[in-house]
Protein backbone atom coordinates (compact mmCIF):
# COMPACT_ATOMS: atom_id res chain seq x y z
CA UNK A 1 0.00 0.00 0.00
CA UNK A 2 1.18 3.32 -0.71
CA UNK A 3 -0.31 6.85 1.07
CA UNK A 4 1.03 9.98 -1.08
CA UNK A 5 0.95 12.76 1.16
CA UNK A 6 0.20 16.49 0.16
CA UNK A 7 0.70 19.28 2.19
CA UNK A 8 -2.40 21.62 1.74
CA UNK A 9 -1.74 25.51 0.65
CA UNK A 10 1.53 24.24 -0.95
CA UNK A 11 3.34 24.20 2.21
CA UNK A 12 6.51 21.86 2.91
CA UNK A 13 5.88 18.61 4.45
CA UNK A 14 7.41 18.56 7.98
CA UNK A 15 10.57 16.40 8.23
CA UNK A 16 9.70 13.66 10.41
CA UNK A 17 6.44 11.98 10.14
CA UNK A 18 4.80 9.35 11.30
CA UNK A 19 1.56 7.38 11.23
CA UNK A 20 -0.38 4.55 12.53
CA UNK A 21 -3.10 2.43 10.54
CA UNK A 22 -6.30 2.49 11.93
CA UNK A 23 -8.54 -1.20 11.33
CA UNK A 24 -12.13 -1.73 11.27
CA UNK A 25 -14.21 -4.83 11.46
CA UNK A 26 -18.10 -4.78 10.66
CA UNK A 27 -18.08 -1.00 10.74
CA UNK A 28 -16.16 -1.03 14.38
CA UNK A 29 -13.07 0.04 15.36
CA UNK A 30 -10.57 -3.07 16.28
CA UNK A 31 -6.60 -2.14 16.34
CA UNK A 32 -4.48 0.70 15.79
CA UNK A 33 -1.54 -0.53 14.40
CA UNK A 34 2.02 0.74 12.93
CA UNK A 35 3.44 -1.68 10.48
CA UNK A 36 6.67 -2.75 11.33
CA UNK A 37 7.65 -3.12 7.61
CA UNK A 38 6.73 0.12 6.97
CA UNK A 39 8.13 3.37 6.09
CA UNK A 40 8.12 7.03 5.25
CA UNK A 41 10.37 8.87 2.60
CA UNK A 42 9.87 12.16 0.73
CA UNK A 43 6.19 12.51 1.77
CA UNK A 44 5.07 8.64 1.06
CA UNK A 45 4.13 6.30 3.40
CA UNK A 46 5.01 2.54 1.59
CA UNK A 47 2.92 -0.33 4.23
CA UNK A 48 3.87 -4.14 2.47
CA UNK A 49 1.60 -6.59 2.83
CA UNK A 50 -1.37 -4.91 4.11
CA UNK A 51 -4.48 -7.99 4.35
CA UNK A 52 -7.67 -7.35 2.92
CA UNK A 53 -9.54 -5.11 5.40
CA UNK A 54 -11.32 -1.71 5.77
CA UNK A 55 -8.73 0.98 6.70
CA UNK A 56 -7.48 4.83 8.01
CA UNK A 57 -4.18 6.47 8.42
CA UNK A 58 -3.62 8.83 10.73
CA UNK A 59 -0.30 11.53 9.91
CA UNK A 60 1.58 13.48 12.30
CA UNK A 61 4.70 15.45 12.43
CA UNK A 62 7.68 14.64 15.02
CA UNK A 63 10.43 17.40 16.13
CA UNK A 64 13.24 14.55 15.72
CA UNK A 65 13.34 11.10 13.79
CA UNK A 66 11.99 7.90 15.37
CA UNK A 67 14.39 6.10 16.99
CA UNK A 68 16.60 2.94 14.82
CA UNK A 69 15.02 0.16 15.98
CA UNK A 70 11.49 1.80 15.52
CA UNK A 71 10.30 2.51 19.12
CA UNK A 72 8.98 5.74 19.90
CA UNK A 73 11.01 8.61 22.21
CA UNK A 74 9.30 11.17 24.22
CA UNK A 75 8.95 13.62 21.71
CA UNK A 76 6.42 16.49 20.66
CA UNK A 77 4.12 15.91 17.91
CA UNK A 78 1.29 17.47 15.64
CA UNK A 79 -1.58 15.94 14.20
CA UNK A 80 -1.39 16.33 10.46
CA UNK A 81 -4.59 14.41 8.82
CA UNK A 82 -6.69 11.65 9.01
CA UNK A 83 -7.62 10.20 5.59
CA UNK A 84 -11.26 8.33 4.95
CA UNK A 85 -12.05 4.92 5.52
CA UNK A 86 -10.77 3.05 2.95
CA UNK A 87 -11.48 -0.54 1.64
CA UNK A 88 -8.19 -3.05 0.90
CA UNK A 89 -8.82 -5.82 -1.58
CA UNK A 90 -5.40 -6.47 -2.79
CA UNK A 91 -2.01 -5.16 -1.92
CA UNK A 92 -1.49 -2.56 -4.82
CA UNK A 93 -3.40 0.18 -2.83
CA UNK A 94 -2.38 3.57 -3.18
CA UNK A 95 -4.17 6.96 -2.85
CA UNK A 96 -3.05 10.40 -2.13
CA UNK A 97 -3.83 12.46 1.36
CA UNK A 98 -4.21 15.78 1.84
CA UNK A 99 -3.02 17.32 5.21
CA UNK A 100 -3.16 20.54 7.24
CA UNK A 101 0.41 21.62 8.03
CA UNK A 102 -0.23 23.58 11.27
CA UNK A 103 0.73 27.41 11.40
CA UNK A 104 0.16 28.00 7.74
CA UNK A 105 -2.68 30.79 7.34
């Protein structure tokens, strides 16, 4: 699955970001969820292997990268976007999402 994300009012995508996938069952909530496999360069998030499932991803900027072996520090963050629901049926999913970067009029 790939998420292409675009900064809204053509303003520069923070340097650090991160996200978590969001799963629903029936309708419900279930898990929140950040892939291990998963990764983001130059304003794409790449998730292999994603199983057939409704979806959300959830963005946010970070003040400092995430730590080598993955695991979060204490760090300030900002809540970027939220994209729709989204249906998986194979793994060649990709889509673009459009968030707010914070302080921009």
């Amino acid at each position: 699955m790939r998420v292409r994300l675009l900064a809204d009012r053509e303003g520069q995508l923070p340097p650090y970001l991160d996200f978590m996938l969001q799963a629903f069952y029936q309708g419900q909530h279930r898990a929140n969820a950040r892939p291990r496999e998963a990764s983001t360069t130059d304003g794409v998030i790449v998730i292999p292997s994603v199983p057939a499932g409704e979806y959300a991803v959830h963005v946010w900027s970070l003040d400092r990268p995430l730590k080598p072996n993955g695991y979060l520090q204490v760090i300030s963050s900002k809540f970027l976007g939220r994209s729709d629901r989204f249906e998986v049926v194979d793994k060649d999913v990709s889509f673009d999402l459009h968030i707010s970067i914070p302080g921009k009029p």
